[in-house]
N, C-alpha and C. Protein backbone atom coordinates (compact mmCIF):
# COMPACT_ATOMS: atom_id res chain seq x y z
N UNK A 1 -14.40 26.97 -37.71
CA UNK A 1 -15.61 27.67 -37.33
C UNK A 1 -16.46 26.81 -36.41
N UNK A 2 -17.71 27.73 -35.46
CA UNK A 2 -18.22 26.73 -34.98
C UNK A 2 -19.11 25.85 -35.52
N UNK A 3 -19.38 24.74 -35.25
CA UNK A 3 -20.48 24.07 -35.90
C UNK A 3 -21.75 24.71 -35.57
N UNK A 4 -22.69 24.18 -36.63
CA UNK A 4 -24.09 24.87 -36.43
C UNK A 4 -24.82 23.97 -35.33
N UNK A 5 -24.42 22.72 -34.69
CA UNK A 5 -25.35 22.24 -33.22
C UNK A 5 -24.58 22.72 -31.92
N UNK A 6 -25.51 22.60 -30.75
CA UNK A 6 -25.15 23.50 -29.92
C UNK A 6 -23.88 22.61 -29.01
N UNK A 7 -22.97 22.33 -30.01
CA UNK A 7 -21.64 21.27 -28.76
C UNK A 7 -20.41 21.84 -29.57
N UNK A 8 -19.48 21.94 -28.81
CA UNK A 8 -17.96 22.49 -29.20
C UNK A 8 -17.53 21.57 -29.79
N UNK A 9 -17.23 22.22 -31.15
CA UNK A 9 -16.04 22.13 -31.83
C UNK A 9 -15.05 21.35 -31.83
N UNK A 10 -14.39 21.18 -30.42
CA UNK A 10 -12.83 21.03 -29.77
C UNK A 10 -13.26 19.59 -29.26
N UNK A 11 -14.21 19.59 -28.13
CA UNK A 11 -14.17 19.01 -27.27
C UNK A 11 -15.54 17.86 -27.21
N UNK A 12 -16.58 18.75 -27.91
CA UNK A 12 -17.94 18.18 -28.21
C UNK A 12 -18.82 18.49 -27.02
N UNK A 13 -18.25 19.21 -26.00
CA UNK A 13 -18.86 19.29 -24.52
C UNK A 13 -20.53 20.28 -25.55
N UNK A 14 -21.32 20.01 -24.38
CA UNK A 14 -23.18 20.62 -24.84
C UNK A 14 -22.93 22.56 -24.53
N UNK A 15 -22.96 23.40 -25.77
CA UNK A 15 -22.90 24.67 -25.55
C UNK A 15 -24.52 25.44 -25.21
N UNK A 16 -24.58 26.37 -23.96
CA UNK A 16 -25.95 27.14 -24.62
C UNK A 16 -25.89 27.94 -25.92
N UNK A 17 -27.16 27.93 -26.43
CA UNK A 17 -27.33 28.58 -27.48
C UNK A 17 -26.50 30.02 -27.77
N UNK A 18 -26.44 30.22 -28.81
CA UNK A 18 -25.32 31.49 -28.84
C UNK A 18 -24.26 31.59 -27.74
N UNK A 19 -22.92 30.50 -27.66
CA UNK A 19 -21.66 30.63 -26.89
C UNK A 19 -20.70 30.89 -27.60
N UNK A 20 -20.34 31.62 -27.05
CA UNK A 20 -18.77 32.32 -27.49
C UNK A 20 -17.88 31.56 -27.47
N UNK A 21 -17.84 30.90 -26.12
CA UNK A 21 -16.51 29.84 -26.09
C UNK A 21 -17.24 28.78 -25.41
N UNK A 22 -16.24 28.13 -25.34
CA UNK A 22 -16.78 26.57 -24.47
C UNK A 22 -16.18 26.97 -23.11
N UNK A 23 -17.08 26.51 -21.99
CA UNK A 23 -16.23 26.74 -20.86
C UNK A 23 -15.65 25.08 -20.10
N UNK A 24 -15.97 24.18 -21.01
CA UNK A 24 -14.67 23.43 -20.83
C UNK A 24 -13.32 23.22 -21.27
N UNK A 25 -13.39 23.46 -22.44
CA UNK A 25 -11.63 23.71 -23.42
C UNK A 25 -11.60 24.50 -23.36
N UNK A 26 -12.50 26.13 -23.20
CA UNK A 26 -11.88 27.60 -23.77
C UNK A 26 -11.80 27.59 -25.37
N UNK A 27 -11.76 26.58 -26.50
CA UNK A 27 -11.84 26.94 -27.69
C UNK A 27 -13.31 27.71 -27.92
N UNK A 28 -12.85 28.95 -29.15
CA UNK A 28 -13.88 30.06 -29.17
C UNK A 28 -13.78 30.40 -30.97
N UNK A 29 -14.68 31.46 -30.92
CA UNK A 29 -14.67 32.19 -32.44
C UNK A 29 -13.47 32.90 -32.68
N UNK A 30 -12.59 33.07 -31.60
CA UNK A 30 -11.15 33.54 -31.94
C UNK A 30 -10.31 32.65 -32.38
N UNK A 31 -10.16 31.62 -31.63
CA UNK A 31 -9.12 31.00 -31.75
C UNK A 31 -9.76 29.70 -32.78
N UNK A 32 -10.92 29.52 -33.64
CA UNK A 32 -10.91 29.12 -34.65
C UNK A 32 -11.99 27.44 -34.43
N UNK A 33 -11.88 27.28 -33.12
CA UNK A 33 -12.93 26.14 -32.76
C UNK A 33 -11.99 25.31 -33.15
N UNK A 34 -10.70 24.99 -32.54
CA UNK A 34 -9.94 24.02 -32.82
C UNK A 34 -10.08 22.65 -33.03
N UNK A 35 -9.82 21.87 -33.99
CA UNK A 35 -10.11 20.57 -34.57
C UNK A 35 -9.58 19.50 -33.55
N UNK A 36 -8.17 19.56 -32.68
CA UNK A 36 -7.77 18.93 -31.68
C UNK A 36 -6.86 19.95 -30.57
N UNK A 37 -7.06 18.86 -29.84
CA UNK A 37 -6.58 19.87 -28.34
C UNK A 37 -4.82 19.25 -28.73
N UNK A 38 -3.96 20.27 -27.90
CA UNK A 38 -2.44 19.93 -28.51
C UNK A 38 -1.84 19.50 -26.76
N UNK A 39 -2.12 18.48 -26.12
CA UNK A 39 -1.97 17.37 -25.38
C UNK A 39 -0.45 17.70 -24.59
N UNK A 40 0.15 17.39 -25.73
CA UNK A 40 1.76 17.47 -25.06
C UNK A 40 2.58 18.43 -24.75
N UNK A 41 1.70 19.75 -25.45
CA UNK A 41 2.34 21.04 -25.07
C UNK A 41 2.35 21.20 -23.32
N UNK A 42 2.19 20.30 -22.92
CA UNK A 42 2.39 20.89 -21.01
C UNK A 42 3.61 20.23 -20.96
N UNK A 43 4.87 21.80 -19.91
CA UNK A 43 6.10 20.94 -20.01
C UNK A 43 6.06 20.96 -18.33
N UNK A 44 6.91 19.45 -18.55
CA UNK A 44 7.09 18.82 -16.77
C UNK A 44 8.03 19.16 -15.94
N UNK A 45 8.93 20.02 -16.46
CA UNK A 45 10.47 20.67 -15.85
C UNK A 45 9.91 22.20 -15.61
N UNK A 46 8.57 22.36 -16.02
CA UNK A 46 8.21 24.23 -15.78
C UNK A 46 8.70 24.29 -14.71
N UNK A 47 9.88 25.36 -14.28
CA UNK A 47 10.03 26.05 -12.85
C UNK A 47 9.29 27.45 -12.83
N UNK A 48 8.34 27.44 -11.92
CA UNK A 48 7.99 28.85 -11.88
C UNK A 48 8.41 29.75 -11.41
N UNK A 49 9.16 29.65 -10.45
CA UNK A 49 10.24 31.05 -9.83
C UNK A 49 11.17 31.15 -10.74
N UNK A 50 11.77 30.18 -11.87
CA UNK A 50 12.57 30.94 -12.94
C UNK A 50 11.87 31.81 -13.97
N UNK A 51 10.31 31.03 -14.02
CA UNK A 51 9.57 32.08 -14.89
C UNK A 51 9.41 33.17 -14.48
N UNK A 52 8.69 33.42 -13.32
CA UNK A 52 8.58 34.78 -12.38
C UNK A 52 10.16 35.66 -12.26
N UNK A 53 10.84 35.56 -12.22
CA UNK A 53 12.12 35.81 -12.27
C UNK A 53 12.53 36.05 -13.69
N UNK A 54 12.33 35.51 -14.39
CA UNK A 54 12.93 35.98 -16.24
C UNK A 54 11.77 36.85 -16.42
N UNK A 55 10.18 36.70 -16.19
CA UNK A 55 9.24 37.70 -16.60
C UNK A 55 9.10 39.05 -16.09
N UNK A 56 9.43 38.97 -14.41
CA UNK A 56 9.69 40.09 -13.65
C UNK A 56 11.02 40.43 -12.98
N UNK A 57 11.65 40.16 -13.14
CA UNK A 57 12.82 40.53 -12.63
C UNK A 57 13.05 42.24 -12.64
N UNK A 58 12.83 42.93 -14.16
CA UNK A 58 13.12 44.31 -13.92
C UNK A 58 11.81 45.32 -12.72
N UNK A 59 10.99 44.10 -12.76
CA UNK A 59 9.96 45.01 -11.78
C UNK A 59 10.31 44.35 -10.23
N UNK A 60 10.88 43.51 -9.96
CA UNK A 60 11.31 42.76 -8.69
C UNK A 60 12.19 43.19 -7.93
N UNK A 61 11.72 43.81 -6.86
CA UNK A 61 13.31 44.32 -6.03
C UNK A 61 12.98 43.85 -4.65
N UNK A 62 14.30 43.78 -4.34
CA UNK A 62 14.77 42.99 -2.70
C UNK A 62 14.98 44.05 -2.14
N UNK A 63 15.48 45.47 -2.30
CA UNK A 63 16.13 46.30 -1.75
C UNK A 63 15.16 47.20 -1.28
N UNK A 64 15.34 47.43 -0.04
CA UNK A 64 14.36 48.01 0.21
C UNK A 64 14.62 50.16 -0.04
N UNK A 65 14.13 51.16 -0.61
CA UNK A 65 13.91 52.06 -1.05
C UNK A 65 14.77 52.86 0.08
N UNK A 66 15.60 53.89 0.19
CA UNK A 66 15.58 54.69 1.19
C UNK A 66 15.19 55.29 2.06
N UNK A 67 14.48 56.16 0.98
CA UNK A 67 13.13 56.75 1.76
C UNK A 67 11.81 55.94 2.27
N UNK A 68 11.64 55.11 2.33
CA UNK A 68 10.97 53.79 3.30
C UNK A 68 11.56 53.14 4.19
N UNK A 69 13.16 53.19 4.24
CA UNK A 69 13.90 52.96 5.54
C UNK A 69 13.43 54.17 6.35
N UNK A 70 14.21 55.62 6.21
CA UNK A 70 13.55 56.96 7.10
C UNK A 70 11.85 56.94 6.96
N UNK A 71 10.84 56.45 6.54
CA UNK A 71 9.84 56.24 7.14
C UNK A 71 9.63 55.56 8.15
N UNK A 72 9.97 54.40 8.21
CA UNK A 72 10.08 53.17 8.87
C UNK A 72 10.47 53.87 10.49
N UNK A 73 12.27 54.23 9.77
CA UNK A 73 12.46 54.89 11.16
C UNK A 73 11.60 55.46 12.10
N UNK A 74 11.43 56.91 11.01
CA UNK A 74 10.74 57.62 12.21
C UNK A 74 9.13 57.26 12.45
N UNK A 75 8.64 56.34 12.19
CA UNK A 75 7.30 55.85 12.92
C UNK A 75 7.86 55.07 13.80
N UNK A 76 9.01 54.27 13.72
CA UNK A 76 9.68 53.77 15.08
C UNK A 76 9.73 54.83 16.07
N UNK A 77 10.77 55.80 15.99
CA UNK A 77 10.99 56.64 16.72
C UNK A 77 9.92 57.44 17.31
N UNK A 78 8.39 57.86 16.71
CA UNK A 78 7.73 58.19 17.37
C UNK A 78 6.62 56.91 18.07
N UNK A 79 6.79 56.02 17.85
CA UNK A 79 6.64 54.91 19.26
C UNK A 79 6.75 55.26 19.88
N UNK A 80 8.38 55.47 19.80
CA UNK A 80 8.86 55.54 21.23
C UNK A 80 8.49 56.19 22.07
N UNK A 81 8.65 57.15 21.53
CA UNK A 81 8.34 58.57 21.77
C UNK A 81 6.89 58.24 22.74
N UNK A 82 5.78 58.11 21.92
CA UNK A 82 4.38 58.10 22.44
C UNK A 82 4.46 56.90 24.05
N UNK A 83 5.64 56.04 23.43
CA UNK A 83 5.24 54.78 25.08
C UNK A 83 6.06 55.57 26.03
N UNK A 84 6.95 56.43 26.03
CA UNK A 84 8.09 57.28 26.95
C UNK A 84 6.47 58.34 27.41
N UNK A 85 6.06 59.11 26.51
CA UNK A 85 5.04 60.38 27.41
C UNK A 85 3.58 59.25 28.04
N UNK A 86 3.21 58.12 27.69
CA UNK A 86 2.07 57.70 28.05
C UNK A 86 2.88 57.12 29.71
N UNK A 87 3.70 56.64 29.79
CA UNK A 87 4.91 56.40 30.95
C UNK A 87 4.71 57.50 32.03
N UNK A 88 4.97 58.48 31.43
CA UNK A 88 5.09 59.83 32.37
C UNK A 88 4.10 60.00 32.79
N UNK A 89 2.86 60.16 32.89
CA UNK A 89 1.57 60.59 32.64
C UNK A 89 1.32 59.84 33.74
């Protein structure tokens, strides 16, 4: 719980009166006003494109849609179109 003076819990950093959390550690009334910070939990091999990739992968696509190729197209094709009649003119 938090202590009753106005400094965190976690960290001891100076809280304003009535704080929810500390905005230097983030320890709060949720997570219990943690007694110590857990230091070694940061890992040094994190790859993040394997994370991004195992987390999103089913939402991740390379391929581009069909029907956004024939869009694509035909706003190409009416380019053309428009630089061929501004030509004529």
């Amino acid at each position: 719980m938090k202590n009753d003076s106005d400094s965190c819990g976690h960290c001891g950093a100076e809280l304003p009166p009535g704080a929810r959390s500390c905005k230097h550690c983030g320890s709060s009334d949720t997570d219990g006003w943690a007694d110590e910070a857990d230091e070694g939990s940061l890992d040094d091999d994190f790859d993040y494109d394997e994370f991004v990739e195992g987390e999103f992968s089913d939402r991740v696509t390379t391929k581009l849609h069909p029907f956004w190729k024939a869009v694509a197209l035909m706003l190409v094709l009416l380019f053309v179109l428009a630089m061929i009649q501004s030509v004529r003119i």
